[in-house]
PDB file of N, CA and C in Angstrom:
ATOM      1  N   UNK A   1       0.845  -1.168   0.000  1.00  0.00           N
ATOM      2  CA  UNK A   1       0.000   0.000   0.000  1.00  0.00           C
ATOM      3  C   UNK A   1       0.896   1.238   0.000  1.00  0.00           C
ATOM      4  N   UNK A   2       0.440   2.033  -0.649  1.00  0.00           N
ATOM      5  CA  UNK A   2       1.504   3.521  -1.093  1.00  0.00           C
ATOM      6  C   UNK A   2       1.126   4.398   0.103  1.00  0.00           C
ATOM      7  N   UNK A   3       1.941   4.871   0.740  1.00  0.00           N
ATOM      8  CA  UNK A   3       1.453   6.111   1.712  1.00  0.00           C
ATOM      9  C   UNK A   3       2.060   7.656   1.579  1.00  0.00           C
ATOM     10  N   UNK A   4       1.162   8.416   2.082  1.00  0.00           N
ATOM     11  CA  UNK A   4       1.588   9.741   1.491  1.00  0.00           C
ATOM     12  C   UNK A   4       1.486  10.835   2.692  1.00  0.00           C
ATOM     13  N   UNK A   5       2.018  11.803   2.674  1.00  0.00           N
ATOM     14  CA  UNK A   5       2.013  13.007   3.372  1.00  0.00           C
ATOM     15  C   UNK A   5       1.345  14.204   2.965  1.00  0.00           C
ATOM     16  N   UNK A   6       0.604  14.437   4.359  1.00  0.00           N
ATOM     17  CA  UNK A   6      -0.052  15.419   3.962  1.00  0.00           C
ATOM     18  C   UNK A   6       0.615  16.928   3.303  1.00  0.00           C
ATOM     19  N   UNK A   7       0.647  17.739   2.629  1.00  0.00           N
ATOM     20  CA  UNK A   7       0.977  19.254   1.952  1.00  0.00           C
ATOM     21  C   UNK A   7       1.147  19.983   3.332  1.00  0.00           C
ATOM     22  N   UNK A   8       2.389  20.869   3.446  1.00  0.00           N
ATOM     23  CA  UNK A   8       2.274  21.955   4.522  1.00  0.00           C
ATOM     24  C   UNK A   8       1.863  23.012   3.796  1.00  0.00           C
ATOM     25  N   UNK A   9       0.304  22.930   4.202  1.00  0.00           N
ATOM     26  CA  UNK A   9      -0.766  24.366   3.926  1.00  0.00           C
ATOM     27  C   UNK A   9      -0.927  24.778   5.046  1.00  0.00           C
ATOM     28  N   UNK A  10      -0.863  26.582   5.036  1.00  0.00           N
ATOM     29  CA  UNK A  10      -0.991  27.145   6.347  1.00  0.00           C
ATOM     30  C   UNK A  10      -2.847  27.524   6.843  1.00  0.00           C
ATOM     31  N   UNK A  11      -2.930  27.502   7.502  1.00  0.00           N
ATOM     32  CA  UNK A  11      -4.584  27.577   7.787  1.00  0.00           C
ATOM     33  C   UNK A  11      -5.199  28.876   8.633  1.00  0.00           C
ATOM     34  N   UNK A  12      -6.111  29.014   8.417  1.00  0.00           N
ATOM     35  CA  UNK A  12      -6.455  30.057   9.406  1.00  0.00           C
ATOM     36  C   UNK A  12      -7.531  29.439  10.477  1.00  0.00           C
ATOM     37  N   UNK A  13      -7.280  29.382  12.162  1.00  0.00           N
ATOM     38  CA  UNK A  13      -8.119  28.627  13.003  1.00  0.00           C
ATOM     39  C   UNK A  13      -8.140  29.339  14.440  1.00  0.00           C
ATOM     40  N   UNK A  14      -9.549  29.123  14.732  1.00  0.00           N
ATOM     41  CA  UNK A  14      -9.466  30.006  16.354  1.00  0.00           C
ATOM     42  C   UNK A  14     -10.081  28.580  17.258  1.00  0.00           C
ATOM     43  N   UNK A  15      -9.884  29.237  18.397  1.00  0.00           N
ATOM     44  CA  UNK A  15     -10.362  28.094  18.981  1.00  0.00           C
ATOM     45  C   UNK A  15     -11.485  28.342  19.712  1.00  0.00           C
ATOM     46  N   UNK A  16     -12.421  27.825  20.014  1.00  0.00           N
ATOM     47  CA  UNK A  16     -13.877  27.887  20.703  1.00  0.00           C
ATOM     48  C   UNK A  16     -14.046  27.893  21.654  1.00  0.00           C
ATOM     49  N   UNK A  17     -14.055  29.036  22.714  1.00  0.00           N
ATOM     50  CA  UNK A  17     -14.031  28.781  23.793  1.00  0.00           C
ATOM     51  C   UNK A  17     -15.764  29.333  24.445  1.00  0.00           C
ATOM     52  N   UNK A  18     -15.309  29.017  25.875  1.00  0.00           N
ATOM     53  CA  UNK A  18     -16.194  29.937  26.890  1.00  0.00           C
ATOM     54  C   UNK A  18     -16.630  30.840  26.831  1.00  0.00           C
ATOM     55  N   UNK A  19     -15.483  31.881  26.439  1.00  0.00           N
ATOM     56  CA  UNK A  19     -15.831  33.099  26.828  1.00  0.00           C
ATOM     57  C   UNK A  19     -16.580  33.739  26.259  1.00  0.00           C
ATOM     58  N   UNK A  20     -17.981  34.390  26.375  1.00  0.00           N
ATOM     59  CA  UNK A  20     -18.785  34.524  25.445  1.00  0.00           C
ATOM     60  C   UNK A  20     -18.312  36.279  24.163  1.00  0.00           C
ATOM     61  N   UNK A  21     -17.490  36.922  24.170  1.00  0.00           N
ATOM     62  CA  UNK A  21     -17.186  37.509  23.597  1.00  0.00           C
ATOM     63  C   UNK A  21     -16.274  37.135  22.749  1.00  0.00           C
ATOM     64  N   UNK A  22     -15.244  36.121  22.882  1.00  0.00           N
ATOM     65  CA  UNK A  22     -14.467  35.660  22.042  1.00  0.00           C
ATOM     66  C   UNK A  22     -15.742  34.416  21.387  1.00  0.00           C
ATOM     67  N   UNK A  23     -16.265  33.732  22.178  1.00  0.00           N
ATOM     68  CA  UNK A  23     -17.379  32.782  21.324  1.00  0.00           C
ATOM     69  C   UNK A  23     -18.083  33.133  20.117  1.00  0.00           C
ATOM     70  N   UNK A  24     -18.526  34.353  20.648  1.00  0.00           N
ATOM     71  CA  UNK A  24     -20.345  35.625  19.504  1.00  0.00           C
ATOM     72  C   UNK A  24     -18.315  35.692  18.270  1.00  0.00           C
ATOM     73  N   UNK A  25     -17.073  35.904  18.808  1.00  0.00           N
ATOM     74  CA  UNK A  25     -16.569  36.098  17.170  1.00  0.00           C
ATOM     75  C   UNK A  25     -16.164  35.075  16.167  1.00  0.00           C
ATOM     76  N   UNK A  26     -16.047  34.301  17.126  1.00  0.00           N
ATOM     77  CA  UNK A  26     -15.597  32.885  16.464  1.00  0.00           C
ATOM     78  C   UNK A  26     -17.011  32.601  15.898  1.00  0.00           C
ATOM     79  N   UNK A  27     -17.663  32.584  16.249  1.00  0.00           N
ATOM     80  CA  UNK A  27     -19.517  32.063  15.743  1.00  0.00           C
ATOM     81  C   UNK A  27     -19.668  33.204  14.477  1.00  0.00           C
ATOM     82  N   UNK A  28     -19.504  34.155  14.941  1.00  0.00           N
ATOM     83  CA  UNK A  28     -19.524  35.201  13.292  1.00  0.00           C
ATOM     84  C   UNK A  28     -18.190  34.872  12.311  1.00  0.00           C
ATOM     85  N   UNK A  29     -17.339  34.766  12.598  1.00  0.00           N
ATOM     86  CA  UNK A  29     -16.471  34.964  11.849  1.00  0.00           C
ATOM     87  C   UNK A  29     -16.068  33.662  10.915  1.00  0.00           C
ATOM     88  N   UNK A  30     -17.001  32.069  11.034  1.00  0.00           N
ATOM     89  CA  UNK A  30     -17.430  30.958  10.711  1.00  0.00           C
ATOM     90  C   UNK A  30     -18.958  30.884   9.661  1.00  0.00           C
ATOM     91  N   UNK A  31     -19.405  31.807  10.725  1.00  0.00           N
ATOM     92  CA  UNK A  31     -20.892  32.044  10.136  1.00  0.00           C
ATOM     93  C   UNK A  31     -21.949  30.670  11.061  1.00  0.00           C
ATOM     94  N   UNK A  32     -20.950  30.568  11.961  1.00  0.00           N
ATOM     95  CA  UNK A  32     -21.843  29.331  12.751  1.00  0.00           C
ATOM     96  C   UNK A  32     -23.162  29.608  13.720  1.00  0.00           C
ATOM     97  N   UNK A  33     -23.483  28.342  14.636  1.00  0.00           N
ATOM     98  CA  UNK A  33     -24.728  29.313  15.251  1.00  0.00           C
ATOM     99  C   UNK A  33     -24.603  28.504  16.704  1.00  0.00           C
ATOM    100  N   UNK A  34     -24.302  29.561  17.685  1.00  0.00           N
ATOM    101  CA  UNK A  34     -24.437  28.655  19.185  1.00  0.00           C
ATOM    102  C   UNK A  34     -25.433  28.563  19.632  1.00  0.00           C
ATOM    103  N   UNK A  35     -25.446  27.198  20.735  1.00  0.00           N
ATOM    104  CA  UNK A  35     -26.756  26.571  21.343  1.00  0.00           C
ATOM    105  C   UNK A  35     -25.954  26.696  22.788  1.00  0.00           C
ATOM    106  N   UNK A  36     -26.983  26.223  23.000  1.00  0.00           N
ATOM    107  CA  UNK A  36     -26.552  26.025  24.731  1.00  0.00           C
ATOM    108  C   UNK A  36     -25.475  24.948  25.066  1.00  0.00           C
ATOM    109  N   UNK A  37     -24.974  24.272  23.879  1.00  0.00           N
ATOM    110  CA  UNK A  37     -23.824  23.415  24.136  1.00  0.00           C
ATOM    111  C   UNK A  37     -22.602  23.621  23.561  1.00  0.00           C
ATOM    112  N   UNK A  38     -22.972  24.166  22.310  1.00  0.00           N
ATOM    113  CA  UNK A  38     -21.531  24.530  20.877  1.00  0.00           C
ATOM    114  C   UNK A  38     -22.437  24.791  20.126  1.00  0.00           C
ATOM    115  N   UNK A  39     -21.503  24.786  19.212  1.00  0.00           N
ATOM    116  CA  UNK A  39     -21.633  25.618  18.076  1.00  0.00           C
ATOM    117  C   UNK A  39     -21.697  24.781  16.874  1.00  0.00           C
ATOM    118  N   UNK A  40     -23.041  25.183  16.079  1.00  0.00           N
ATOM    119  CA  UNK A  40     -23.313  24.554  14.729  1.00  0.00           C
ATOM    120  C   UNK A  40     -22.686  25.127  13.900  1.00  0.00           C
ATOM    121  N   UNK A  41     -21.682  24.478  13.063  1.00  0.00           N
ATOM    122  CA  UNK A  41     -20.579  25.067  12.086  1.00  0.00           C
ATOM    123  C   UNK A  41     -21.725  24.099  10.444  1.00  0.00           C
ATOM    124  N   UNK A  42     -21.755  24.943   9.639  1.00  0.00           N
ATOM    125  CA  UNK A  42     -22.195  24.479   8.345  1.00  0.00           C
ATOM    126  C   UNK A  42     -20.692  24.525   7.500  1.00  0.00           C
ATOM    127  N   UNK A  43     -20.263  22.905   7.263  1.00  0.00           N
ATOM    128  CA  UNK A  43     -19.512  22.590   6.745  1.00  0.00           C
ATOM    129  C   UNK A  43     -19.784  21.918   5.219  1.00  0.00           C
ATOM    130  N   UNK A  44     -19.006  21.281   4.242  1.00  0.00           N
ATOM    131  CA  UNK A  44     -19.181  20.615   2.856  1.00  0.00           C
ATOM    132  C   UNK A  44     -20.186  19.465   3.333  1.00  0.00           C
ATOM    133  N   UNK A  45     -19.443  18.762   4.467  1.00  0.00           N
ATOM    134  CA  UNK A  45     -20.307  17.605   4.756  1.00  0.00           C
ATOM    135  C   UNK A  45     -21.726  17.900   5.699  1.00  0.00           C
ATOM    136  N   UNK A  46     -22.230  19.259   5.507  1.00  0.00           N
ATOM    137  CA  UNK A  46     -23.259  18.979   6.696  1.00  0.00           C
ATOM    138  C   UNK A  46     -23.176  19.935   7.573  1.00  0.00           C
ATOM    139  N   UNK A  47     -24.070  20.336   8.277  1.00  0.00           N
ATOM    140  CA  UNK A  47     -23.519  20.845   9.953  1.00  0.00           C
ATOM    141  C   UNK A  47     -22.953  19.547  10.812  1.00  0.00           C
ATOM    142  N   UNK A  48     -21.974  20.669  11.155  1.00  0.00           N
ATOM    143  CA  UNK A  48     -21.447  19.700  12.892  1.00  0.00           C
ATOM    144  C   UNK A  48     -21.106  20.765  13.812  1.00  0.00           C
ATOM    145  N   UNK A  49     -21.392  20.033  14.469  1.00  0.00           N
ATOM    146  CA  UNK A  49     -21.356  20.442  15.853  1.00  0.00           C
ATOM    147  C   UNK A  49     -19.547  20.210  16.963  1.00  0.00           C
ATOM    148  N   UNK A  50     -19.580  21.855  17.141  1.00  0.00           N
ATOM    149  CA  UNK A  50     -18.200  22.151  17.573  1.00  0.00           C
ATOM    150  C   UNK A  50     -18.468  22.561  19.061  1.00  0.00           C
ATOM    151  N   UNK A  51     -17.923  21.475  20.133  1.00  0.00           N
ATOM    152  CA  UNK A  51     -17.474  21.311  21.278  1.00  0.00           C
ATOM    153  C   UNK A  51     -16.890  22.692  22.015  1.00  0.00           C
ATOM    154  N   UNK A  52     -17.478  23.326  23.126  1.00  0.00           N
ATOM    155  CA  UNK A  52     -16.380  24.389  23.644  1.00  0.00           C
ATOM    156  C   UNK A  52     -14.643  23.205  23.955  1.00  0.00           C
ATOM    157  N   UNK A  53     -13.481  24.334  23.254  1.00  0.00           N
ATOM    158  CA  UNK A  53     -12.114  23.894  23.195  1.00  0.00           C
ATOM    159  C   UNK A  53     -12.039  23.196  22.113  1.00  0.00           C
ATOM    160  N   UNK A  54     -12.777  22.968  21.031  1.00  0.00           N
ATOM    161  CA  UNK A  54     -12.672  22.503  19.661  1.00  0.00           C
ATOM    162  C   UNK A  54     -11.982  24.116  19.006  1.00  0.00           C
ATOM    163  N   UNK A  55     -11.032  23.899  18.130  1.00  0.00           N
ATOM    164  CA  UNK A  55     -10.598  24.179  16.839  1.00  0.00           C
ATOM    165  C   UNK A  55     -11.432  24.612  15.404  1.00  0.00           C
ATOM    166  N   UNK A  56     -11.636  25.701  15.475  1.00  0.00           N
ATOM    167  CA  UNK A  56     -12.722  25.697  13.966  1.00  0.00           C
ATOM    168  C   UNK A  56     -11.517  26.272  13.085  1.00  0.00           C
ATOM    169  N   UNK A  57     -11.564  25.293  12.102  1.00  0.00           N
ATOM    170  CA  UNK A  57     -10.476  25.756  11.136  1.00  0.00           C
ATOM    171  C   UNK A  57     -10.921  26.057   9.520  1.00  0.00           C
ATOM    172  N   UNK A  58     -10.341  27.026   9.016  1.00  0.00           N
ATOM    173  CA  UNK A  58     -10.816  27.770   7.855  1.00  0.00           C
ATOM    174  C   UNK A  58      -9.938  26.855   6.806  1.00  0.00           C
ATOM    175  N   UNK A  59     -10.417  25.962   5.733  1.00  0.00           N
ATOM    176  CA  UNK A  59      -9.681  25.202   4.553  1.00  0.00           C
ATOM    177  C   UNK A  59      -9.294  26.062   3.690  1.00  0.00           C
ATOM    178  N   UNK A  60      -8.695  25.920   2.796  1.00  0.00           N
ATOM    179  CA  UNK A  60      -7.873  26.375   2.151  1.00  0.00           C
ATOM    180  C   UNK A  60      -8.965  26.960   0.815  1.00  0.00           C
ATOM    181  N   UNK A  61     -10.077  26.493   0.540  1.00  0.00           N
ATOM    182  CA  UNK A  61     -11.099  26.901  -0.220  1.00  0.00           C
ATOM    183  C   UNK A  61     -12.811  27.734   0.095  1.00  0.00           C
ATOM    184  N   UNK A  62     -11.893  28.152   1.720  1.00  0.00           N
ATOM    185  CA  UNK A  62     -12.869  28.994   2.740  1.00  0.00           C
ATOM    186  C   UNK A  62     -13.988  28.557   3.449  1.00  0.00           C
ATOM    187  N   UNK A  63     -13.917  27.025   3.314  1.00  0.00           N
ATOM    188  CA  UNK A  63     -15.064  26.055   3.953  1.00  0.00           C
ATOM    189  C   UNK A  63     -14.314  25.781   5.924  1.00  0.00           C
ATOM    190  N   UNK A  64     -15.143  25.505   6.494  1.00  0.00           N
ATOM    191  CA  UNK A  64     -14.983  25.460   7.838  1.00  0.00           C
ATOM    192  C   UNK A  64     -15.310  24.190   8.550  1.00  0.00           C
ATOM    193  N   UNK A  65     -14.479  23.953   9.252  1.00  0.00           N
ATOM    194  CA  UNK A  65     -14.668  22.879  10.096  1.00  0.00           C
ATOM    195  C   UNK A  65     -14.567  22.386  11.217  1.00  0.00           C
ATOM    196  N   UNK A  66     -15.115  22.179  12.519  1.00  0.00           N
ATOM    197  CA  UNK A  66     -13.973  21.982  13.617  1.00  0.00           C
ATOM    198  C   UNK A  66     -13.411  20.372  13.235  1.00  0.00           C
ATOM    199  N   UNK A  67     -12.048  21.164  14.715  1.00  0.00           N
ATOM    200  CA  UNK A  67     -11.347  20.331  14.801  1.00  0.00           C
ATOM    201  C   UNK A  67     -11.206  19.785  16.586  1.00  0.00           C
ATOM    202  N   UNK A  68     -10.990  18.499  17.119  1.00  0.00           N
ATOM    203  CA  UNK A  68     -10.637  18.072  18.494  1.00  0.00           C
ATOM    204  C   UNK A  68      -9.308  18.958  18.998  1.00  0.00           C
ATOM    205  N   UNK A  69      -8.924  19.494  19.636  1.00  0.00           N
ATOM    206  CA  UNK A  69      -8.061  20.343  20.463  1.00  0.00           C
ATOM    207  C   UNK A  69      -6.715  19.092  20.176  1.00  0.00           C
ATOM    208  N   UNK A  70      -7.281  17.614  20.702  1.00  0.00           N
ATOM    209  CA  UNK A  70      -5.634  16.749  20.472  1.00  0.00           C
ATOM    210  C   UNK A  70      -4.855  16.694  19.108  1.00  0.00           C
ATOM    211  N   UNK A  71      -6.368  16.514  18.319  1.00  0.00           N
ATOM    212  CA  UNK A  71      -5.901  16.260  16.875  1.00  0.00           C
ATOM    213  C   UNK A  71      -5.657  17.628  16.024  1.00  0.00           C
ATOM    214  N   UNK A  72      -6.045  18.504  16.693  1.00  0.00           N
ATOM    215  CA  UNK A  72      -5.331  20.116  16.160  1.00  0.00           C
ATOM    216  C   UNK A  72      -4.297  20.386  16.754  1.00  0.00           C
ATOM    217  N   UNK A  73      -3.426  19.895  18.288  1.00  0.00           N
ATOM    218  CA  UNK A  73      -2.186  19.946  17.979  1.00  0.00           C
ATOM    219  C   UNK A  73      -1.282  18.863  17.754  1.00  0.00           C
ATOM    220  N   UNK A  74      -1.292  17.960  17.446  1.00  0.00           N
ATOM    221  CA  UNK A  74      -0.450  17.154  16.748  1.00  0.00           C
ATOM    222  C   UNK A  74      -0.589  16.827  15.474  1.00  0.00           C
ATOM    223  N   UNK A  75      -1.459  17.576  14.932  1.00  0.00           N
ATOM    224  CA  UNK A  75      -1.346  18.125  13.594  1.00  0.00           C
ATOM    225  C   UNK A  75      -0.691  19.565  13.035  1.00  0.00           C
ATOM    226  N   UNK A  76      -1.023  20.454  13.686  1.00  0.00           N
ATOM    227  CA  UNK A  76      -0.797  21.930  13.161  1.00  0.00           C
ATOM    228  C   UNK A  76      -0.025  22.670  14.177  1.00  0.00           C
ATOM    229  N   UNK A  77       0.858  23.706  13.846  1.00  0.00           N
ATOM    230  CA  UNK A  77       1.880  24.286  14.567  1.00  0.00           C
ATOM    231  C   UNK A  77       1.827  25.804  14.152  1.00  0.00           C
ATOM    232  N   UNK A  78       1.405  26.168  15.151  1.00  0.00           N
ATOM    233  CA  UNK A  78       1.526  28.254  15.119  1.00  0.00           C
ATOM    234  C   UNK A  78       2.882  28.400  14.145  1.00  0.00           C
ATOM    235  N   UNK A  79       2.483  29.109  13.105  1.00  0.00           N
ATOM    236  CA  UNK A  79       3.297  30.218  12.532  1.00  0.00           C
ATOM    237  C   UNK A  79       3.428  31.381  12.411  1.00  0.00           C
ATOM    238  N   UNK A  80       4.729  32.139  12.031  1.00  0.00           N
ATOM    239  CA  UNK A  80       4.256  33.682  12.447  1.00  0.00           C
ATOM    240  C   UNK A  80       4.043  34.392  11.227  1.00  0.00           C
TER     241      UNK A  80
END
């Protein structure tokens, strides 16, 4: 079986928190919609539903997605 590596593409991603002023921008700035638990992100595949401390990350073709906090950092690394 052939295996491959993923492309280092840089991304644009905030992370979802608590705080409800950083939340209302992350929720606008996605175009998502919070409930009393997280946040409905309308992604390619669907809405899903993003966890407070989930990762919403912007693709490279301006579609959105979250991501798990583990699997956003041992995937992706702050650049400046």
């Amino acid at each position: 079986m052939a295996k491959y590596r993923k492309k280092p593409v840089v991304i644009e991603a905030k992370q979802y928190t608590r705080n409800g002023l950083e939340a209302e921008q992350v929720a606008e700035w996605c175009d998502g919609q919070q409930t009393n638990t997280g946040l409905i992100i309308h992604t390619l595949e669907g809405d899903m539903m993003a966890d407070y401390g989930d990762w919403i990350i912007k693709g490279i073709k301006g579609e959105f997605y979250p991501c798990k906090p583990d699997i956003f950092d041992a995937t992706y690394e702050k650049v400046e």
